[in-house]
N, C-alpha and C. Protein backbone atom coordinates (compact mmCIF):
# COMPACT_ATOMS: atom_id res chain seq x y z
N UNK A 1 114.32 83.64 89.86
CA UNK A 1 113.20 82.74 89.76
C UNK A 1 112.13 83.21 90.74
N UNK A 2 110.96 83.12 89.81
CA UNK A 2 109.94 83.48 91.31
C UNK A 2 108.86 82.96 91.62
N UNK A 3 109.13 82.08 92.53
CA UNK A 3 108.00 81.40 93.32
C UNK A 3 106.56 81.76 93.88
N UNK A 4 105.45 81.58 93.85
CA UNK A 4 104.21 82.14 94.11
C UNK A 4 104.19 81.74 95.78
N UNK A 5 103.62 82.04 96.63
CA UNK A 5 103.25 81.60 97.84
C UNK A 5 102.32 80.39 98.17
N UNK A 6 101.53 80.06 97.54
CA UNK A 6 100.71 79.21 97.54
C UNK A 6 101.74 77.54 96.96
N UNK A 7 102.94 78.16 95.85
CA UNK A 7 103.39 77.11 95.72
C UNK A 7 104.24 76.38 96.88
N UNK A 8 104.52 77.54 97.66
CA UNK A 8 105.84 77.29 98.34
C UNK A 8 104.73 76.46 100.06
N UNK A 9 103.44 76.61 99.90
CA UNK A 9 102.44 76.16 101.02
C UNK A 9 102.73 74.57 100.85
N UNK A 10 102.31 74.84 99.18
CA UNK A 10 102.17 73.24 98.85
C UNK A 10 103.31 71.88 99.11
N UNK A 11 104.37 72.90 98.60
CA UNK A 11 105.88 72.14 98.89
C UNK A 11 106.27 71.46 99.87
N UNK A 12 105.80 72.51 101.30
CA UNK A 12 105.73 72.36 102.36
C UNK A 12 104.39 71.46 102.76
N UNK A 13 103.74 71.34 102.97
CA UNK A 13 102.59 70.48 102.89
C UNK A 13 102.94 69.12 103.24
N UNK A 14 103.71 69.48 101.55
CA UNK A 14 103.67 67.80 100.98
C UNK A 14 104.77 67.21 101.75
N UNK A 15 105.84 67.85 101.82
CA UNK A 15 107.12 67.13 103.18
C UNK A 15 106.75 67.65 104.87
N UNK A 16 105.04 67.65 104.50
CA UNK A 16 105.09 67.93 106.38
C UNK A 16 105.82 69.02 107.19
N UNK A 17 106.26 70.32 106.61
CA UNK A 17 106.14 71.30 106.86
C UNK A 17 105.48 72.11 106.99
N UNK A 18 104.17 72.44 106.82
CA UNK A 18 103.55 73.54 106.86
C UNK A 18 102.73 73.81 108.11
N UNK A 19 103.41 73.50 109.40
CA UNK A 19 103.03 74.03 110.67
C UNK A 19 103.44 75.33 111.14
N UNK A 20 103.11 76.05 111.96
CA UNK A 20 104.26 76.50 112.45
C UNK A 20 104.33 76.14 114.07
N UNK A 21 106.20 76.64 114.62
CA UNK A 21 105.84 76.25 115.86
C UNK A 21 105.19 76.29 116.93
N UNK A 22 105.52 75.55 117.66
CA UNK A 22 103.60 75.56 119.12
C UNK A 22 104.34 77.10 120.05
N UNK A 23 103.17 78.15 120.20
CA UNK A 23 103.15 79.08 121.10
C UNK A 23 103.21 80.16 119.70
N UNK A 24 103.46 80.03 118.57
CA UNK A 24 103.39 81.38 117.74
C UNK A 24 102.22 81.50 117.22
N UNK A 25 101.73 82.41 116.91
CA UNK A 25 100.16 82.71 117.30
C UNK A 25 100.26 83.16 116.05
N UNK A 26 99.80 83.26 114.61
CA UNK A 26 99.09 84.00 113.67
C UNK A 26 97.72 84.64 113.62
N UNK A 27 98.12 85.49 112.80
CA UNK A 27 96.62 86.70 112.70
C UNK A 27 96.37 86.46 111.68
N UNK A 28 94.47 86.42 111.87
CA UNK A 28 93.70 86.36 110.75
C UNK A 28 93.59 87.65 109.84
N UNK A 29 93.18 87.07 108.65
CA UNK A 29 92.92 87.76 107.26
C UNK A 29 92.18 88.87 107.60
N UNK A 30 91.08 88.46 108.65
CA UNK A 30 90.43 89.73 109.00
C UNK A 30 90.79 90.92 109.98
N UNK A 31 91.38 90.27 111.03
CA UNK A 31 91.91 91.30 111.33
C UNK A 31 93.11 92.81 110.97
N UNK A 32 93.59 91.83 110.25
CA UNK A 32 94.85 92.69 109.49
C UNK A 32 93.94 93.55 108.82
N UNK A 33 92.33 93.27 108.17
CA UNK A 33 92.07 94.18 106.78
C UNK A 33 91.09 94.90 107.80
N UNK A 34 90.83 94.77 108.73
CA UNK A 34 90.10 95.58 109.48
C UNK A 34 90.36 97.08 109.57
N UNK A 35 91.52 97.26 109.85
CA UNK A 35 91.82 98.84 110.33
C UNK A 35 92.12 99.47 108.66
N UNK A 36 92.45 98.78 107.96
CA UNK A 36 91.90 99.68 106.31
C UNK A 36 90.60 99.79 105.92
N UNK A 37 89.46 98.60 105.65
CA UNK A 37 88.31 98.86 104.82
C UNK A 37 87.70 99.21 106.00
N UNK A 38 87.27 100.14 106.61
CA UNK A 38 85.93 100.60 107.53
C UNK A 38 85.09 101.26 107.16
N UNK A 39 85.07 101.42 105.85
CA UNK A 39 84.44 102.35 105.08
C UNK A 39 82.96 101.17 104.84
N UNK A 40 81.29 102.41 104.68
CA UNK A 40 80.88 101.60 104.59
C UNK A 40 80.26 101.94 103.03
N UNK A 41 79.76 100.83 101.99
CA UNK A 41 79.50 101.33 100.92
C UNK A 41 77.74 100.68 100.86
N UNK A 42 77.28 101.44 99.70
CA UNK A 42 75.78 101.05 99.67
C UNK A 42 75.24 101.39 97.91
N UNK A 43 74.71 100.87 97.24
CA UNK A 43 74.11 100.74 96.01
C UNK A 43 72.79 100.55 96.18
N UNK A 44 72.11 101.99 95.49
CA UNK A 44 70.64 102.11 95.73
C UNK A 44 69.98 102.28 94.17
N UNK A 45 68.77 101.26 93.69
CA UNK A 45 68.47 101.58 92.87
C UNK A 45 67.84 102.49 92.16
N UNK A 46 67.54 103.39 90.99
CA UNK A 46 66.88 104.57 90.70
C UNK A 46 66.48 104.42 89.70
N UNK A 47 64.87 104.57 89.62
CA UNK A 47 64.36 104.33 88.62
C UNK A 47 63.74 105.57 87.59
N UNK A 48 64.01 106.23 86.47
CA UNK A 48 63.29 107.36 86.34
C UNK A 48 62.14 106.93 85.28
N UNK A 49 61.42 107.75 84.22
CA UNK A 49 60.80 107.45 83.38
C UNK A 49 60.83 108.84 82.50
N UNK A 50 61.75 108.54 81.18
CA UNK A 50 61.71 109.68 80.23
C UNK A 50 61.09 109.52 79.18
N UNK A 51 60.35 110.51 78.71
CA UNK A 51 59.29 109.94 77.19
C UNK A 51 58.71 108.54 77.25
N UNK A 52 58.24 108.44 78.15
CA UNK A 52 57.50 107.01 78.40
C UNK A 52 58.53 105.68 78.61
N UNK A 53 59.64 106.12 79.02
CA UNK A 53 60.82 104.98 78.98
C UNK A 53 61.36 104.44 80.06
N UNK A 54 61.49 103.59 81.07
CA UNK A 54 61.90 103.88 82.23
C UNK A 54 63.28 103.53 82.00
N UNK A 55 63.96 104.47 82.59
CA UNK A 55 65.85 104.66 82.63
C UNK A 55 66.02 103.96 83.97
N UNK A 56 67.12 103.00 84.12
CA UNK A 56 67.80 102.46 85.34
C UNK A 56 68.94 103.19 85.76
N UNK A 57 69.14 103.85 86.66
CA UNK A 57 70.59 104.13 87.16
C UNK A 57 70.97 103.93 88.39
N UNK A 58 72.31 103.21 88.91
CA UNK A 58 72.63 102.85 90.33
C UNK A 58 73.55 103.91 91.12
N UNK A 59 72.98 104.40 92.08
CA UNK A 59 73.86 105.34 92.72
C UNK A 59 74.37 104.91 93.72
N UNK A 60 76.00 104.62 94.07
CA UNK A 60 76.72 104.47 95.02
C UNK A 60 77.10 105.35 95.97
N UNK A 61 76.99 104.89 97.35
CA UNK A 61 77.39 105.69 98.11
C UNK A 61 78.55 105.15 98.99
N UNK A 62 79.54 106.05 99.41
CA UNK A 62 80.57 105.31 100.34
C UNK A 62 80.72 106.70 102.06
N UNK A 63 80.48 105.90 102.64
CA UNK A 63 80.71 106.96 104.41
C UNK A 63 82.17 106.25 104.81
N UNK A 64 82.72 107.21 105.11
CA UNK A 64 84.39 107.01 106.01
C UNK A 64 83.79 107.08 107.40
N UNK A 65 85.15 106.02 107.72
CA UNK A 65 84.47 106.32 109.19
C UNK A 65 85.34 107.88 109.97
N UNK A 66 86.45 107.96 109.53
CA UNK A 66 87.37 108.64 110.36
C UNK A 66 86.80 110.12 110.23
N UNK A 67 86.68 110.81 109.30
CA UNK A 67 86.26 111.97 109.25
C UNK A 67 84.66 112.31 108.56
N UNK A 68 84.21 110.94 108.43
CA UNK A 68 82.88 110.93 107.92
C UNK A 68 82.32 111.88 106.88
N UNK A 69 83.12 111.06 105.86
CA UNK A 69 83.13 112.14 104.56
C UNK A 69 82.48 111.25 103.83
N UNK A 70 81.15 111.74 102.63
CA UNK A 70 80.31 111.07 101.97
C UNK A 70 80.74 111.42 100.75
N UNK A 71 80.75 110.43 99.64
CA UNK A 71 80.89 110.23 98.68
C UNK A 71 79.68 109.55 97.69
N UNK A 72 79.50 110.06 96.85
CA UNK A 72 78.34 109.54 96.21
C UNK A 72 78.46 109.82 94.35
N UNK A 73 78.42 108.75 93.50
CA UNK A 73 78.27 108.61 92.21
C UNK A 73 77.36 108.06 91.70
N UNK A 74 76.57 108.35 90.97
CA UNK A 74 75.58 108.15 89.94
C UNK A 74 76.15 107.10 88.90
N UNK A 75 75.67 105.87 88.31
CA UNK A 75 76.30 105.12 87.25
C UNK A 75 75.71 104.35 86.65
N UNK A 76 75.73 104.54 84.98
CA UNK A 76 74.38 103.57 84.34
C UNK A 76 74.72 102.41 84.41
N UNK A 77 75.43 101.88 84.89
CA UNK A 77 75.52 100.43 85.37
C UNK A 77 76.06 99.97 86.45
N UNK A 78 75.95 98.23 87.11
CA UNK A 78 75.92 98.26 87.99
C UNK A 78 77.19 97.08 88.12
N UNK A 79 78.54 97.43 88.24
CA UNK A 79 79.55 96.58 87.83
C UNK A 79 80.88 96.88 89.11
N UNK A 80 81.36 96.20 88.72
CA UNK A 80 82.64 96.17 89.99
C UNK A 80 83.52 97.36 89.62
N UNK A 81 83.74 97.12 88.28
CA UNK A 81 84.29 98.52 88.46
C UNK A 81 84.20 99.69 88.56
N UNK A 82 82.88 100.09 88.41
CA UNK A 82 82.06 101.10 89.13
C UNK A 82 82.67 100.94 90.74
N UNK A 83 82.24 100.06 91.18
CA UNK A 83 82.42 100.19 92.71
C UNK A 83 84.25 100.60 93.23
N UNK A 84 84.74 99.95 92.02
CA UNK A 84 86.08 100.09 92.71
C UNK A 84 86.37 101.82 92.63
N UNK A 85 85.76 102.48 91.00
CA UNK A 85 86.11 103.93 90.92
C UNK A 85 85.73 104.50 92.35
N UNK A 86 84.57 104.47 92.83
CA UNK A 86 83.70 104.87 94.22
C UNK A 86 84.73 105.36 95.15
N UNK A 87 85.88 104.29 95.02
CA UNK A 87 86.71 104.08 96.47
C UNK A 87 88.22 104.58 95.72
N UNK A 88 88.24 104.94 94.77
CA UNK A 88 89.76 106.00 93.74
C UNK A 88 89.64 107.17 93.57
């Protein structure tokens, strides 16, 4: 059987469990995701004009921090999953 986490919050919740004990310290969401995403990303718009037409294209860019390696894709649209390819 498999339980989701959020259900097992609620369970607890509801019978007044969902503390934890005094002196244990939890870490935030952010810190944990800190030392993975440091990467920084940026979407710049580009406008051209062919045969009297103006073409849209968004070019993504992503900088690492560790070895500061640039990455950059060109993409006729401007969608998440574009952004996620950026970073695959």
């Amino acid at each position: 059987m498999k339980v989701s986490s959020t259900g097992v919050y609620f369970v607890l919740k509801r019978n007044g469990l969902n503390r934890l004990p005094n002196g244990r310290k939890t870490r935030s969401l952010s810190n944990v995701m800190k030392g993975r995403f440091q990467d920084q990303a940026d979407v710049k718009f580009l406008t051209f004009v062919k045969n009297g037409r103006k073409i849209r294209r968004f070019q993504y860019t992503a900088i690492a921090d560790a070895p500061r390696a640039r990455t950059l894709k060109v993409y006729d649209r401007r969608t998440r999953k574009n952004a996620i390819d950026l970073f695959t």
